[in-house]
Protein backbone atom coordinates (compact mmCIF):
# COMPACT_ATOMS: atom_id res chain seq x y z
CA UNK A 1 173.88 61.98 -56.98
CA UNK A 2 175.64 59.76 -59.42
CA UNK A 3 174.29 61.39 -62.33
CA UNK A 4 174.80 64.60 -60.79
CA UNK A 5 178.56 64.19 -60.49
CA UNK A 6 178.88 62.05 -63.86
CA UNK A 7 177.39 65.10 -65.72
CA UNK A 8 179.59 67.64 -64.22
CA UNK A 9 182.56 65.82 -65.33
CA UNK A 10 181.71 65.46 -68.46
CA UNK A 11 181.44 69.37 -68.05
CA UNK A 12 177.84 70.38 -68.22
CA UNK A 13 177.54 73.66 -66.19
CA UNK A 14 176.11 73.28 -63.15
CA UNK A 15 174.10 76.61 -63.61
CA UNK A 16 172.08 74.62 -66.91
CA UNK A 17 168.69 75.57 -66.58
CA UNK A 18 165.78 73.76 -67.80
CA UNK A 19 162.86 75.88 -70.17
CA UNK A 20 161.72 77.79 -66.79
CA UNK A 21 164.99 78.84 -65.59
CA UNK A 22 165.19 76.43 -62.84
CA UNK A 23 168.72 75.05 -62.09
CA UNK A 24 169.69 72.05 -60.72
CA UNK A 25 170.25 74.15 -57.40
CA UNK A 26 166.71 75.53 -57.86
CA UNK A 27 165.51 71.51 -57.72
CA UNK A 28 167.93 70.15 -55.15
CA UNK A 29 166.96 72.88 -52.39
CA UNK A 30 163.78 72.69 -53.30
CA UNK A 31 163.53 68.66 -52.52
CA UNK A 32 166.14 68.81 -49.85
CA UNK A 33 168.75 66.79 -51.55
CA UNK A 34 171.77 68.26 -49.43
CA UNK A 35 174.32 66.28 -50.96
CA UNK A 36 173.30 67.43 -54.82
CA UNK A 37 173.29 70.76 -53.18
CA UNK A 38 176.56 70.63 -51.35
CA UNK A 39 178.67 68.97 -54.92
CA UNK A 40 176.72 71.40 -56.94
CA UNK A 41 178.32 73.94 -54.88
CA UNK A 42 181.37 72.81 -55.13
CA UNK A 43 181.27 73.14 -58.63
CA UNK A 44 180.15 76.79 -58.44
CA UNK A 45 177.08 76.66 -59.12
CA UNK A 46 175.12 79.75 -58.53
CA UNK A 47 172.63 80.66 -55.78
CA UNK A 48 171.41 84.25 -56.72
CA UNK A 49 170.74 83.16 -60.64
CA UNK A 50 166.45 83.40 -61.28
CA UNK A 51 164.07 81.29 -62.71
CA UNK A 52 161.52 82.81 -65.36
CA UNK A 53 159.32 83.77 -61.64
CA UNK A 54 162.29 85.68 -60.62
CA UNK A 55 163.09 83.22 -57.97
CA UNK A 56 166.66 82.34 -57.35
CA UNK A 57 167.95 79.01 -54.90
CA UNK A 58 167.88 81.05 -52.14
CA UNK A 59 164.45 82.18 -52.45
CA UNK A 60 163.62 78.78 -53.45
CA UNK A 61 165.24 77.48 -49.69
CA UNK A 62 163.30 80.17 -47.75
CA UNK A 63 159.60 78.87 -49.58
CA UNK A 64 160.69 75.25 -49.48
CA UNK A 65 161.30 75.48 -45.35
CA UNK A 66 164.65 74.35 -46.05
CA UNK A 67 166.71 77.39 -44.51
CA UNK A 68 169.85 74.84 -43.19
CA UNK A 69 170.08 73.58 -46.37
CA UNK A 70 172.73 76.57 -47.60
């Protein structure tokens, strides 16, 4: 979480995405890290944006099991 909020002050977008498309979001839902999920959030970060499957955080929270998460 540290590194989390330490990057987004130093003003990385929270909707980076790595070579697949995944976004932090994407990885946070997906490993039910509510907190990363809840500050990335805060910081706007995007739940409808798709990775290179077409999958966006949302989809990635229905797969994952983790509806309460968002």
């Amino acid at each position: 979480m540290k590194r989390v909020r330490l990057l987004l002050a130093a003003g990385v977008s929270p909707d980076s995405a790595d070579p697949g498309g995944r976004t932090a979001l994407h990885v946070a839902v997906a490993e039910c890290h509510k907190d990363v999920v809840e500050e990335l959030l805060r910081h706007n970060a995007s739940m409808d944006v798709s990775d290179c499957r077409g999958q966006s955080p949302r989809d990635e929270c229905a797969l994952s099991g983790n509806r309460k998460i968002l």
